[in-house]
N, C-alpha and C. Protein backbone atom coordinates (compact mmCIF):
# COMPACT_ATOMS: atom_id res chain seq x y z
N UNK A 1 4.26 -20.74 70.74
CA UNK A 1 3.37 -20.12 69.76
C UNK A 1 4.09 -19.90 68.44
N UNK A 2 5.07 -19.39 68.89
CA UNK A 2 6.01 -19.22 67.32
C UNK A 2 6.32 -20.32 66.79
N UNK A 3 6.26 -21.59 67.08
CA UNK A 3 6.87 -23.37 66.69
C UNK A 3 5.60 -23.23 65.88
N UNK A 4 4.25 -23.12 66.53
CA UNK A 4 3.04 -23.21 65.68
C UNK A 4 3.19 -22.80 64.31
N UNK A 5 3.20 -21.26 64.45
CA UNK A 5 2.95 -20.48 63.37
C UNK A 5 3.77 -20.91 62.43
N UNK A 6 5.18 -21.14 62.70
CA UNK A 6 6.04 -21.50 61.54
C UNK A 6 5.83 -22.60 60.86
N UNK A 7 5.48 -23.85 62.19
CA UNK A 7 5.04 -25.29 61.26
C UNK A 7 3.72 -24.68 60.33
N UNK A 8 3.08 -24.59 60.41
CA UNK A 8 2.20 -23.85 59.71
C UNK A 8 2.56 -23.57 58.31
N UNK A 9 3.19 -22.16 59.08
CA UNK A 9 3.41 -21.61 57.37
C UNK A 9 4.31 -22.69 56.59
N UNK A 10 5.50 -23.47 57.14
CA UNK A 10 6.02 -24.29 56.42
C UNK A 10 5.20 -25.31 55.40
N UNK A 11 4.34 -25.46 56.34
CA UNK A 11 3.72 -26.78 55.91
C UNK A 11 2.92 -25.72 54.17
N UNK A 12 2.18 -24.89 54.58
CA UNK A 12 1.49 -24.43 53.51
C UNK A 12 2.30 -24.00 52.44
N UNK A 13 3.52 -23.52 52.42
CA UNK A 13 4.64 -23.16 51.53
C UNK A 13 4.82 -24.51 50.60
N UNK A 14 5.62 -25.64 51.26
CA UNK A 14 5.86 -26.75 50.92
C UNK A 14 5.12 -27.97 49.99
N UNK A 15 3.41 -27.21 50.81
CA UNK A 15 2.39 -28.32 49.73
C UNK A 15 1.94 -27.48 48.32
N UNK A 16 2.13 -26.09 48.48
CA UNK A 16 1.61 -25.14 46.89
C UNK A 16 2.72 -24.93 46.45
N UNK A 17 3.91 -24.09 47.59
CA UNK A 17 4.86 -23.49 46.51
C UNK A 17 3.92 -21.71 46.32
N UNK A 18 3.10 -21.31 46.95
CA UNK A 18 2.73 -20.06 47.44
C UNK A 18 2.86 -19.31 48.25
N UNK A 19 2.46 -18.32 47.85
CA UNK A 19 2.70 -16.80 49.63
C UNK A 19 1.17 -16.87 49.93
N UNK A 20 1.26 -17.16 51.35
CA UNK A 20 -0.03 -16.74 51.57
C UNK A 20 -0.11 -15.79 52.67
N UNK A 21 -1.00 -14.54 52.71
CA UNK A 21 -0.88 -13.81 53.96
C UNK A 21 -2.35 -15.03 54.90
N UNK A 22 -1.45 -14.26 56.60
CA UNK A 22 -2.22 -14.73 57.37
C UNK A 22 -2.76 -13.54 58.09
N UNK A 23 -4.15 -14.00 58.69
CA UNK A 23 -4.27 -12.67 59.64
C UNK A 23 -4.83 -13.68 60.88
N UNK A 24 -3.86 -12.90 62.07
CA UNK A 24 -4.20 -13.55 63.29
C UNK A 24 -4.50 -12.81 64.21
N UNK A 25 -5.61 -12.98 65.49
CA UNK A 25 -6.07 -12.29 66.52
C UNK A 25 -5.80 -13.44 68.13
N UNK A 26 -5.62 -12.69 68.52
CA UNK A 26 -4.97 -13.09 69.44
C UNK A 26 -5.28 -12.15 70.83
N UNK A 27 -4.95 -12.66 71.98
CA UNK A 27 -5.36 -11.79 73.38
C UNK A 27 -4.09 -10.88 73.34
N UNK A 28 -2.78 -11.50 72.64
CA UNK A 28 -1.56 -10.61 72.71
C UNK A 28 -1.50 -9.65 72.10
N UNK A 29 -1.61 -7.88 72.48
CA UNK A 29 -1.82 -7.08 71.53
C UNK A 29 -0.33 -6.93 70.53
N UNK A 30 0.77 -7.31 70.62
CA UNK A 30 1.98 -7.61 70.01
C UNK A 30 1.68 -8.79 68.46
N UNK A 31 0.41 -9.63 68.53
CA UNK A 31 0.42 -10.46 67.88
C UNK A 31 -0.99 -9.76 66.91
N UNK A 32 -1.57 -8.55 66.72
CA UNK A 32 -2.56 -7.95 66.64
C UNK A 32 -2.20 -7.67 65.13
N UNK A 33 -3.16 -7.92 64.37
CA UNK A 33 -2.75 -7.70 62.60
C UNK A 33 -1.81 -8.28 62.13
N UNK A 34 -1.23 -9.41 62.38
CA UNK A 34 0.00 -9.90 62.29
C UNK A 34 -0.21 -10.72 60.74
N UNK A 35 0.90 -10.01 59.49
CA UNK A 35 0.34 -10.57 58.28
C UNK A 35 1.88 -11.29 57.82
N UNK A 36 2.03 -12.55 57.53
CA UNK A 36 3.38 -12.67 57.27
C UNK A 36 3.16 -13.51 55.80
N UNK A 37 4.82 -13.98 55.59
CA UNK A 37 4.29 -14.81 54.84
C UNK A 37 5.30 -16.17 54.80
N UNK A 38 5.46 -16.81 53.82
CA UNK A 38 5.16 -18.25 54.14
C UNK A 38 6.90 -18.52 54.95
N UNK A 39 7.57 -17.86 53.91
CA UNK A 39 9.22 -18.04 54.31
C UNK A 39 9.60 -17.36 55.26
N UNK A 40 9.25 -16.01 56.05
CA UNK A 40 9.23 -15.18 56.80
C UNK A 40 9.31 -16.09 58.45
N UNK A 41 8.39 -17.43 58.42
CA UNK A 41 8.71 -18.50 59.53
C UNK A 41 9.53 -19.73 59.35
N UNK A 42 10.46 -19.74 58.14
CA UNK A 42 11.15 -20.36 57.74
C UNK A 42 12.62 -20.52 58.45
N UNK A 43 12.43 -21.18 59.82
CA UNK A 43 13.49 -20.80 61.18
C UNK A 43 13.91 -22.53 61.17
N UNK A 44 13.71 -23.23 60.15
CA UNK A 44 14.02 -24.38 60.95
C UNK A 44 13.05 -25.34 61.55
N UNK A 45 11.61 -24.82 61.90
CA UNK A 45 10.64 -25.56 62.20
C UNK A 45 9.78 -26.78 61.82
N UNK A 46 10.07 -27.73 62.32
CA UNK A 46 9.51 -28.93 61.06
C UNK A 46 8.10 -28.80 60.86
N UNK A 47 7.89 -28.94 59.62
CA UNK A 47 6.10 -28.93 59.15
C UNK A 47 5.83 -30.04 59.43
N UNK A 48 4.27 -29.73 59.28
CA UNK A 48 3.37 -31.12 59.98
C UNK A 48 2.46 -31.33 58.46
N UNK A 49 2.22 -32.56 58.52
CA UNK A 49 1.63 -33.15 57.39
C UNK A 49 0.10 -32.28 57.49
N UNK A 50 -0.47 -31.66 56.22
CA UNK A 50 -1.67 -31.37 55.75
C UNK A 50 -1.55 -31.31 54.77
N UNK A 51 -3.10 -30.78 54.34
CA UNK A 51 -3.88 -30.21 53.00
C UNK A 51 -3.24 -29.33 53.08
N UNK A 52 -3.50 -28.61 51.78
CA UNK A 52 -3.22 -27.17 51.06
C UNK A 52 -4.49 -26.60 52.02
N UNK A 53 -4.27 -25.39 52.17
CA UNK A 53 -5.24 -24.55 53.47
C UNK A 53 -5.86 -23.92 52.41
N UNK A 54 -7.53 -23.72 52.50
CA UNK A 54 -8.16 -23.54 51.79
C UNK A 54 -8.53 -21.77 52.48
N UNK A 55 -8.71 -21.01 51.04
CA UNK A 55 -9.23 -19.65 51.58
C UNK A 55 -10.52 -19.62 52.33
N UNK A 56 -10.43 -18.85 53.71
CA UNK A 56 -11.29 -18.63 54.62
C UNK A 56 -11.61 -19.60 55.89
N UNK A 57 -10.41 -20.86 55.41
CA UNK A 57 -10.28 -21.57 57.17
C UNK A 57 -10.05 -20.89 57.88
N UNK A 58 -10.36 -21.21 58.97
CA UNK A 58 -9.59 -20.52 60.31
C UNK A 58 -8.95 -21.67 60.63
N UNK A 59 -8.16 -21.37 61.88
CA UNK A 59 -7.66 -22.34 62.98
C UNK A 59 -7.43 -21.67 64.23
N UNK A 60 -7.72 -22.77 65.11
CA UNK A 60 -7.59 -21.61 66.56
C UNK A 60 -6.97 -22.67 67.58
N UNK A 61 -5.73 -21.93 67.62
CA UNK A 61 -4.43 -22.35 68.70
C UNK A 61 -4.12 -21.55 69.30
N UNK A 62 -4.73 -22.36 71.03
CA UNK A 62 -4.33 -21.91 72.16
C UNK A 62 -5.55 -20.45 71.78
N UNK A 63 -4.53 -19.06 72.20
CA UNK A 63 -4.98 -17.81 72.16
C UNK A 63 -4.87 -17.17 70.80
N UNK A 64 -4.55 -17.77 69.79
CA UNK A 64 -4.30 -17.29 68.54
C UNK A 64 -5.17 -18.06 67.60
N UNK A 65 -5.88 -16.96 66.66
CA UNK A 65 -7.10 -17.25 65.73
C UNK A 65 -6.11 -17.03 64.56
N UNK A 66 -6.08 -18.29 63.21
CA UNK A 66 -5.17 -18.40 62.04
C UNK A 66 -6.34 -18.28 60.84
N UNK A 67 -6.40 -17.40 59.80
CA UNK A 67 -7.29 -17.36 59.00
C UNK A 67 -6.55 -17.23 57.69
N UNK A 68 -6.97 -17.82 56.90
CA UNK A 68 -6.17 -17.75 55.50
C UNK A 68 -7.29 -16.64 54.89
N UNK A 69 -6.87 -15.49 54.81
CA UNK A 69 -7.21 -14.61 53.74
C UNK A 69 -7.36 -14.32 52.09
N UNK A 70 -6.43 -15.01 51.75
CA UNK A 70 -5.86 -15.17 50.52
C UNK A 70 -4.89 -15.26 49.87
N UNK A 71 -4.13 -15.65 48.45
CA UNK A 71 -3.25 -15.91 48.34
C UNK A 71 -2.57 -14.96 47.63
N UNK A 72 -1.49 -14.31 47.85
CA UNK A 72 -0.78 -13.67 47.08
C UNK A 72 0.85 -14.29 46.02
N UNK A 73 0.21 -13.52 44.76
CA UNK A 73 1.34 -14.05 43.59
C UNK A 73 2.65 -13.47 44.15
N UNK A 74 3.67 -14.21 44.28
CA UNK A 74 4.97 -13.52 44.49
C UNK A 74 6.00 -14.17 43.56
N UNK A 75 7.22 -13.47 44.19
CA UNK A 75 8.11 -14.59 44.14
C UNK A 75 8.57 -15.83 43.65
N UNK A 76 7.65 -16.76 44.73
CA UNK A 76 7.43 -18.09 45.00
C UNK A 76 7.04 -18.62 43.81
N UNK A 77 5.96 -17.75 43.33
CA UNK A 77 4.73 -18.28 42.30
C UNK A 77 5.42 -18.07 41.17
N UNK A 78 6.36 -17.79 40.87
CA UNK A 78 6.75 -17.69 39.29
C UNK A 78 7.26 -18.84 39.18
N UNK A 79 7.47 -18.95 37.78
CA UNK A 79 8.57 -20.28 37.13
C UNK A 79 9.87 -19.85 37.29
N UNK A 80 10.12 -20.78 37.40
CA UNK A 80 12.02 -20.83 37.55
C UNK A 80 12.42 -20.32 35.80
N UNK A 81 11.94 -20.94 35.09
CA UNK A 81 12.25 -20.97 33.59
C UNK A 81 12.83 -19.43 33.43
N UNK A 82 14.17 -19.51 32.91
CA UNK A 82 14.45 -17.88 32.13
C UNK A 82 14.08 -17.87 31.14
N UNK A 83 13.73 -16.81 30.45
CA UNK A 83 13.85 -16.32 29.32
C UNK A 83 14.93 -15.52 28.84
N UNK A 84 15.32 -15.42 27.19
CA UNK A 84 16.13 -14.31 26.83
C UNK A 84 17.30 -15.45 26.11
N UNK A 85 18.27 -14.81 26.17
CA UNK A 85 19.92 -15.74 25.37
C UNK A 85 20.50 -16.03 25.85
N UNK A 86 20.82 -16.40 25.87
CA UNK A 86 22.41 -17.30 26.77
C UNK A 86 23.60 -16.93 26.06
N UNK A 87 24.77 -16.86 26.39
CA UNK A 87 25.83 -16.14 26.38
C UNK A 87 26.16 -16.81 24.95
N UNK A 88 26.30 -18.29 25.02
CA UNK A 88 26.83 -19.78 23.92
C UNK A 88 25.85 -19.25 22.76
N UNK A 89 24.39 -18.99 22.87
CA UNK A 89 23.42 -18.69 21.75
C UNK A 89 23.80 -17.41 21.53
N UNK A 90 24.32 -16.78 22.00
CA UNK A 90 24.53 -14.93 21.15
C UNK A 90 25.62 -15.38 20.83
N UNK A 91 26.96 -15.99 21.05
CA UNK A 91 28.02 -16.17 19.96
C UNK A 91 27.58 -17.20 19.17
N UNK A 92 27.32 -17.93 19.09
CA UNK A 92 26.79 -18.64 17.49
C UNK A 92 26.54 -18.37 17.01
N UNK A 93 25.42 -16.85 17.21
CA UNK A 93 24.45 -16.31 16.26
C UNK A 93 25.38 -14.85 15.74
N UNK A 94 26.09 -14.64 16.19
CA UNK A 94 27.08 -13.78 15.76
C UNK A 94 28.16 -14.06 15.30
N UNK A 95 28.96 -15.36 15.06
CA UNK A 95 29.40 -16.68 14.34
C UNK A 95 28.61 -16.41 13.06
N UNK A 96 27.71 -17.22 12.77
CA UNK A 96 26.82 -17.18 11.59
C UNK A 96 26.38 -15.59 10.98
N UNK A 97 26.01 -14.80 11.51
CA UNK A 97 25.96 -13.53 10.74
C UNK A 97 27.20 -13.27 10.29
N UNK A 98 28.47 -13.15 11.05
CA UNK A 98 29.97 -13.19 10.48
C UNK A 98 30.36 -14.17 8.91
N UNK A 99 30.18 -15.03 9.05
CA UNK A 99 30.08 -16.16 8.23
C UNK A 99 28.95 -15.60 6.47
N UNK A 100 28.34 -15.64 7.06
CA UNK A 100 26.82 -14.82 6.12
C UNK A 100 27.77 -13.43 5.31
N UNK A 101 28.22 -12.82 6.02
CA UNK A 101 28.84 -11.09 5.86
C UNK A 101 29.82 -11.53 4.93
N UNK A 102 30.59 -12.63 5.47
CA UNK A 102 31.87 -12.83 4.55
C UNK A 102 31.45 -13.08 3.53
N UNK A 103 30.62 -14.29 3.02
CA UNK A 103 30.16 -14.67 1.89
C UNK A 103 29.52 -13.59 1.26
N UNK A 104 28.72 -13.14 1.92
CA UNK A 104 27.97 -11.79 0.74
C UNK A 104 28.02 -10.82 0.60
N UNK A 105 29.10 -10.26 1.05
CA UNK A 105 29.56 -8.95 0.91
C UNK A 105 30.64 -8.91 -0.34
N UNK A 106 31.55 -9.67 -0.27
CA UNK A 106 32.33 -9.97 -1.90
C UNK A 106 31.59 -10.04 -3.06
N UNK A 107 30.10 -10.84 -2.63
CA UNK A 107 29.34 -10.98 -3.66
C UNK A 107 28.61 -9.61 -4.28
N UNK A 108 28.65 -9.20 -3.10
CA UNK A 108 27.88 -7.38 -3.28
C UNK A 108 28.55 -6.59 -4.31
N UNK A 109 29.88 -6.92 -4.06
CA UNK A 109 30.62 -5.79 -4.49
C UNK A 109 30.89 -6.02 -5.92
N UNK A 110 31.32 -7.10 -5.97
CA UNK A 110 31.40 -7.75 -7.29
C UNK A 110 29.84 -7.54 -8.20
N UNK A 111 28.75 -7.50 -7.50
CA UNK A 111 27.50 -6.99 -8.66
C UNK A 111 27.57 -6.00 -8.90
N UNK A 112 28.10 -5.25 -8.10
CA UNK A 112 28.52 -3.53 -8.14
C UNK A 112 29.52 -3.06 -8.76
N UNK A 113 30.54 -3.77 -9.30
CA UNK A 113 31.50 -3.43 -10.06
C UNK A 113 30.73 -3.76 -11.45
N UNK A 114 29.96 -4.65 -11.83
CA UNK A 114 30.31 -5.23 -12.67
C UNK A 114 28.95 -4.38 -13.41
N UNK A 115 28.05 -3.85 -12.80
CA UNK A 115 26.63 -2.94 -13.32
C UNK A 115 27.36 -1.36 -13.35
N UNK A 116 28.29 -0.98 -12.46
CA UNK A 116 28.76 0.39 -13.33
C UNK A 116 29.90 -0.08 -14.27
N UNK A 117 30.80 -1.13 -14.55
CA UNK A 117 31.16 -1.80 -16.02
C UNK A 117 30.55 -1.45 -17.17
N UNK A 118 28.96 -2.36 -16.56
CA UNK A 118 28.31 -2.33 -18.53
C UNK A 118 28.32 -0.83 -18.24
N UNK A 119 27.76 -0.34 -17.35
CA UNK A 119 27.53 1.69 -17.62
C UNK A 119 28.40 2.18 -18.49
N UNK A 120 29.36 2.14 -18.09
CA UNK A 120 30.84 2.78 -18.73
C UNK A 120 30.95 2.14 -20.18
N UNK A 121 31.04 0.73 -20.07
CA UNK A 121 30.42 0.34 -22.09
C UNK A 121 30.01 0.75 -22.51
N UNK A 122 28.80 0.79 -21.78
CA UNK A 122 27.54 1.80 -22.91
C UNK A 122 28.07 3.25 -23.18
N UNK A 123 28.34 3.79 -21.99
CA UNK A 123 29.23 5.46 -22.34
C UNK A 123 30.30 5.22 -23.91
N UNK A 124 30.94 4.72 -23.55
CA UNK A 124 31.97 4.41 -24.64
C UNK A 124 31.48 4.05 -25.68
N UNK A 125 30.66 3.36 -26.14
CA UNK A 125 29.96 2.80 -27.87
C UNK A 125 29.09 4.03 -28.20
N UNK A 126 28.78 5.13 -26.96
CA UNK A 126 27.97 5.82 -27.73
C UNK A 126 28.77 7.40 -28.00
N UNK A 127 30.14 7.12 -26.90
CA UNK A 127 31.24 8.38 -27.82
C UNK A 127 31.61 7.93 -29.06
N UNK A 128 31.62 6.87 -29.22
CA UNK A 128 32.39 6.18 -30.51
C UNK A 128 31.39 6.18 -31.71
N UNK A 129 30.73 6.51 -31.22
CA UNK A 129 29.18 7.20 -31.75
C UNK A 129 29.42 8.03 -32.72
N UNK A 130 29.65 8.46 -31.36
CA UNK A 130 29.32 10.88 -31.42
C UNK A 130 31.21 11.03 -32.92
N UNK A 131 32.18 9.79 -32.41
CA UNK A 131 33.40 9.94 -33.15
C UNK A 131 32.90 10.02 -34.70
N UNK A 132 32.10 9.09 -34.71
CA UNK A 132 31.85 8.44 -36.46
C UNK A 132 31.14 9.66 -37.04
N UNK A 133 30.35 9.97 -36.20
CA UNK A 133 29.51 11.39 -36.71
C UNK A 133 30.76 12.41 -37.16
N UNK A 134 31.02 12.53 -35.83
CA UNK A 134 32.24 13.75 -36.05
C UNK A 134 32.96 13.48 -37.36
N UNK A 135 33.26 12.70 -37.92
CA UNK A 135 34.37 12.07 -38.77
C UNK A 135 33.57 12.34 -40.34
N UNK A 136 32.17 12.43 -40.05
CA UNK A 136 31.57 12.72 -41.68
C UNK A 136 31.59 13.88 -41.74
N UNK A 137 31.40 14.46 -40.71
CA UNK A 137 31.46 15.80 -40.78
C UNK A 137 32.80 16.74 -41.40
N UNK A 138 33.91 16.22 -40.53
CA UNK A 138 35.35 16.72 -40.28
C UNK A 138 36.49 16.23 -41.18
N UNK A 139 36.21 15.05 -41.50
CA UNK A 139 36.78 13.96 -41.82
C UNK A 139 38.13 13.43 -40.83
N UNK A 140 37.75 13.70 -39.42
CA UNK A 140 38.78 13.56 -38.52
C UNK A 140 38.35 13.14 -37.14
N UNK A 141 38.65 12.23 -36.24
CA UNK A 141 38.17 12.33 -35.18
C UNK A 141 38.71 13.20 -34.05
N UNK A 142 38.06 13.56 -33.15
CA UNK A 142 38.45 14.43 -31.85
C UNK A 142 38.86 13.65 -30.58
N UNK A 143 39.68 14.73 -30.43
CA UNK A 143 40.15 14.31 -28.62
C UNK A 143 39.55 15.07 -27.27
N UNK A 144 38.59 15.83 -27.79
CA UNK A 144 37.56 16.92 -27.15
C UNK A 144 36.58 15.93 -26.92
N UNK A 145 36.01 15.55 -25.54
CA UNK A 145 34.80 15.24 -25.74
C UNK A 145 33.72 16.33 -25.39
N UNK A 146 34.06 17.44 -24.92
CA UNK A 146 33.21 18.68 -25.00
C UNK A 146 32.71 18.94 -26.52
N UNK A 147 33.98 18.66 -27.47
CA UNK A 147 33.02 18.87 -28.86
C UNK A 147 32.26 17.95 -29.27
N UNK A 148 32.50 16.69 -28.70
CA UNK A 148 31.38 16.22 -29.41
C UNK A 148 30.05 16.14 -28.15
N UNK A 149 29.79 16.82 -27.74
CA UNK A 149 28.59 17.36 -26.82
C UNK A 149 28.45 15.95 -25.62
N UNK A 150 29.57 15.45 -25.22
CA UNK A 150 29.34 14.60 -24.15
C UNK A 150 29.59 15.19 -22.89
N UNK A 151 28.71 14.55 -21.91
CA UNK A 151 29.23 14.80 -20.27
C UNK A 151 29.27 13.19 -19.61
N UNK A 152 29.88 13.21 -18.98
CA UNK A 152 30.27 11.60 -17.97
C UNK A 152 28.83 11.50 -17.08
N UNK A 153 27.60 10.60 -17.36
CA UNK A 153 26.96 10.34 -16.32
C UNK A 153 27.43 10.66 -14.36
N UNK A 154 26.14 11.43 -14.30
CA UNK A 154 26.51 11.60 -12.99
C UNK A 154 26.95 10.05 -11.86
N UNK A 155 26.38 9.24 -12.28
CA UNK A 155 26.18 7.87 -11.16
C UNK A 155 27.78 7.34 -11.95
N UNK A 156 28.33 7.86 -12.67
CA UNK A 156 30.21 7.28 -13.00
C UNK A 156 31.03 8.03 -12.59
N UNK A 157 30.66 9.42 -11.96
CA UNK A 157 31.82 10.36 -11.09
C UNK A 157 32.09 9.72 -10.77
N UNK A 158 33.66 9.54 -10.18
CA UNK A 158 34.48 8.74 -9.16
C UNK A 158 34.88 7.36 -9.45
N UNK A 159 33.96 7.13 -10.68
CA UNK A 159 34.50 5.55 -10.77
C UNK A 159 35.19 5.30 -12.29
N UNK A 160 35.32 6.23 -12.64
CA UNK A 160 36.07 6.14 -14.39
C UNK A 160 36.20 7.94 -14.75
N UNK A 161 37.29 7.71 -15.27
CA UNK A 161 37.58 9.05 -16.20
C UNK A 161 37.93 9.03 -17.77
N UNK A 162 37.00 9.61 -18.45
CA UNK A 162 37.07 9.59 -19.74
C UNK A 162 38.19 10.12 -20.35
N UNK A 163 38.56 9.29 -21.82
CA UNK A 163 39.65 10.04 -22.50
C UNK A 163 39.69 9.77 -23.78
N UNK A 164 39.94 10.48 -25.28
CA UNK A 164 39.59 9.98 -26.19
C UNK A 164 41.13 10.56 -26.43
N UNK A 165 42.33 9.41 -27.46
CA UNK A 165 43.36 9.76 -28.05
C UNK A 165 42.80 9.69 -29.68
N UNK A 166 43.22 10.47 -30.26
CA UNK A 166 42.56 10.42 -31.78
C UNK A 166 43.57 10.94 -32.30
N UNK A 167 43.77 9.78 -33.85
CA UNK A 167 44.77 10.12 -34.65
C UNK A 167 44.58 10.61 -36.17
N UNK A 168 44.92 11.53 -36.69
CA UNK A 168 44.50 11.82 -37.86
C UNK A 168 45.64 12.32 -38.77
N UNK A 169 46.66 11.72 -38.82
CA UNK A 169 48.27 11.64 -39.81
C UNK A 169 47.47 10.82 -40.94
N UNK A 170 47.48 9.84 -40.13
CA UNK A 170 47.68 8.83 -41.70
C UNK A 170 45.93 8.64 -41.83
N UNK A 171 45.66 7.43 -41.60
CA UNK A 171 43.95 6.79 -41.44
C UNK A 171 43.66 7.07 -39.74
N UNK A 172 42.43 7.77 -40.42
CA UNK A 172 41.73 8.65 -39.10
C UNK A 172 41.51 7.14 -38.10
N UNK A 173 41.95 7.20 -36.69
CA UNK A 173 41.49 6.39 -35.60
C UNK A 173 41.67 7.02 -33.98
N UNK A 174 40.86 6.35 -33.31
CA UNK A 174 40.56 6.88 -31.86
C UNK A 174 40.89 5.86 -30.97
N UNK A 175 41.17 5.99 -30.05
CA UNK A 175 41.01 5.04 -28.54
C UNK A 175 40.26 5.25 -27.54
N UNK A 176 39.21 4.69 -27.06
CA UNK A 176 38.08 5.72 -25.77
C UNK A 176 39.11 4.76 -24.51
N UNK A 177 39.29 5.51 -23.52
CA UNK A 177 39.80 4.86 -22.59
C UNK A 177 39.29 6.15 -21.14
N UNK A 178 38.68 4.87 -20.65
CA UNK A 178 37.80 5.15 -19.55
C UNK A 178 38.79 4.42 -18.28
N UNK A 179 39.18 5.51 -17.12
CA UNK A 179 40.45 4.93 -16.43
C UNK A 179 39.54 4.59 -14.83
N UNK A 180 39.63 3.51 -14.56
CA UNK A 180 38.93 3.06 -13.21
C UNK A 180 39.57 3.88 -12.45
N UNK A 181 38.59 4.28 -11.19
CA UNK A 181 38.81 4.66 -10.04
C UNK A 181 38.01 4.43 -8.89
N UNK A 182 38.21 4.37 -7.87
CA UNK A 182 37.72 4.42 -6.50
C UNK A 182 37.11 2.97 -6.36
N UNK A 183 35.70 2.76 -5.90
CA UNK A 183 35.46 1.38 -5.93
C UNK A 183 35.68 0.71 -7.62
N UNK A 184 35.81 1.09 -8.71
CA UNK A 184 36.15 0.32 -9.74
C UNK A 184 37.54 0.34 -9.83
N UNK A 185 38.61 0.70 -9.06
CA UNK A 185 39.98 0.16 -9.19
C UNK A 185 40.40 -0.80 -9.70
N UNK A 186 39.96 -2.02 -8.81
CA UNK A 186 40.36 -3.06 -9.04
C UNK A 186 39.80 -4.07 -10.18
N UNK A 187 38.94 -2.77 -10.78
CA UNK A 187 38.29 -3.35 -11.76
C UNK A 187 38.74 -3.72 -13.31
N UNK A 188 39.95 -2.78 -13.37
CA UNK A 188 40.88 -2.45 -14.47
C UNK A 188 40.09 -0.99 -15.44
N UNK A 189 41.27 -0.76 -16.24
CA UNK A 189 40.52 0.32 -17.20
C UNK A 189 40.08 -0.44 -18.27
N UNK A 190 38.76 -0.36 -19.11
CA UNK A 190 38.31 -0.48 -19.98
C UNK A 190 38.95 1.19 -21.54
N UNK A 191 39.39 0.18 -22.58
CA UNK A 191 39.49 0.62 -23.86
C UNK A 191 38.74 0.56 -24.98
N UNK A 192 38.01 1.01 -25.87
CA UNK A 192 37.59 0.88 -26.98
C UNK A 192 38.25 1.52 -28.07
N UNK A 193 38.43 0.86 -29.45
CA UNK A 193 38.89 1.32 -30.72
C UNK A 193 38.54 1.96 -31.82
N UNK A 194 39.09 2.58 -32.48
CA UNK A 194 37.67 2.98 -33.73
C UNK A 194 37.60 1.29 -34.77
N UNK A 195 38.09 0.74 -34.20
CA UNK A 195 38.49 -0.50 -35.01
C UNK A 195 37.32 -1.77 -34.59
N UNK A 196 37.18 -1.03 -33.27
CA UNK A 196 35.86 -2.14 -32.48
C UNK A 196 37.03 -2.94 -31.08
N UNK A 197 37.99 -3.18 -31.45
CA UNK A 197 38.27 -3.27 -30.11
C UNK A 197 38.40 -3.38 -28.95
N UNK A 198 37.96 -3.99 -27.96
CA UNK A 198 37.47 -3.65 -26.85
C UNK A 198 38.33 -4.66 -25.62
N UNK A 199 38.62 -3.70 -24.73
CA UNK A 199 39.54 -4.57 -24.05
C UNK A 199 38.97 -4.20 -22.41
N UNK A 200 39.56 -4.62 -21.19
CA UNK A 200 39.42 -4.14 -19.89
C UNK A 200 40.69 -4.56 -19.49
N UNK A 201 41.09 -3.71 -18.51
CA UNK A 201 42.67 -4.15 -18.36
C UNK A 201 43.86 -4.93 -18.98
N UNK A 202 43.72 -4.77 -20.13
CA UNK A 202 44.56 -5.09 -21.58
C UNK A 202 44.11 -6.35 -21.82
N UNK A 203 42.79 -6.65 -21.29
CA UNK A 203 42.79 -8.41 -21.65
C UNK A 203 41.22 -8.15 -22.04
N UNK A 204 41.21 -8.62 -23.74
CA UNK A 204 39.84 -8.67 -24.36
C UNK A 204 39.17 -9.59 -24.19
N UNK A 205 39.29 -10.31 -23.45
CA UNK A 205 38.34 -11.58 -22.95
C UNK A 205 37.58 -11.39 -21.90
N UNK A 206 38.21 -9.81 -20.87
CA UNK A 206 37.26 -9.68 -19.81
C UNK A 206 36.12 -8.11 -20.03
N UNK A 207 36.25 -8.12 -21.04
CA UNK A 207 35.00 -6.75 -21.17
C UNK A 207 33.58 -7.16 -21.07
C-alpha cells in the first residue's frame, strides 16, 4: 500500500512540480484522514507514467480511496530565481560611488573656497571704502575697523580675520589683509592696497 501511495505522489510531484494534499479512506483506521504531500512519499519509489491528476479524481486501490482535493502553493511552487544583490554587484557599486566621492568632493570644496573668496573681496573694497571716507574726513587712514563702523560678516567667522595696517608719516596709505583660516587655509591670505593692489597669497594673478 505504501509502494502505491508513494508512486503516486511521485508521479504527481514530477509532472507539475506541486504540493498536492491527498485525502484517503480506507477500512484501516491508522490510514483515516491521511493528508500528505507530494515529497513526504519521496522513499525511493519509482513513479508510474500519468497525467497531471485533476482536482476531484478519485482512485480506488485495493482498500484505499485517493482523492485529489486540491492544490496547495508551497515550497515547490515558487521560482528558483533570487532576488536582491549579489556580493560582486554591491562591490562594484560601492567601487563606483568611491570613484564618484573622489572626483566630487575636491570639486565641492574648491566651489567652496572659492564663493567665500569673492565674499572676503567684496568685504575688503568696501573697508577700503569706509578708508577713503575716513581720509576726507581725517585726512588719515585708520587701523580701527570699529571706527570705521565695520563688523566681519557672520557666514566669514572662522574663515578670515580682518586687519587694516595704515600709514600716515609721509602719504596717507593702508593694507586690508584678511588672514585665511580653517577651511580657507589653504586658500592663502588675500591683501588689498590703498593703491588698488590686490594680491592672494603674495601672488596677484590669483585674486
Amino acid at each position: 500500500m505504501a509502494s502505491i501511495l508513494g508512486a503516486i505522489a511521485l508521479t504527481c510531484h514530477a509532472r507539475t512540480g506541486a504540493v498536492y494534499r491527498f485525502r484517503c479512506t480506507c477500512r484501516n483506521r491508522r490510514m483515516r484522514g491521511f493528508v500528505g504531500r507530494a515529497r513526504a512519499f519521496d522513499h525511493g519509489y519509482p513513479s508510474v507514467p500519468a497525467k497531471a491528476p485533476a482536482i476531484g479524481r478519485s482512485w480506488r486501490l485495493a482498500y484505499v480511496t485517493i482523492s485529489i482535493r486540491g492544490i496547495t502553493k508551497g515550497r515547490d511552487m515558487t521560482s528558483g530565481r533570487q532576488t536582491g544583490f549579489t556580493l560582486i554587484e554591491l562591490m562594484i557599486t560601492v567601487a563606483i560611488v568611491a570613484i564618484l566621492a573622489a572626483i566630487a568632493m575636491p570639486a565641492y570644496q574648491e566651489y567652496v573656497k572659492r564663493g567665500n573668496r569673492a565674499a572676503a573681496e567684496s568685504e575688503m573694497m568696501d573697508i577700503a571704502s569706509r578708508e577713503q571716507q575716513y581720509l576726507l574726513a581725517n585726512r588719515c587712514y585708520t587701523n580701527n575697523l570699529t571706527t570705521l563702523g565695520y563688523t566681519l560678516p557672520t557666514e566669514l567667522n572662522g574663515k578670515y580675520t580682518p586687519a587694516v595696517a595704515a600709514d600716515c608719516t609721509g602719504m596717507p596709505s593702508f593694507t586690508i589683509t584678511f588672514t585665511a583660516s580653517g577651511v580657507q587655509a589653504t586658500d592663502g591670505d588675500l591683501k588689498l592696497t590703498s593703491e588698488g593692489v590686490k594680491t592672494r597669497a603674495g601672488d596677484a594673478t590669483k585674486w
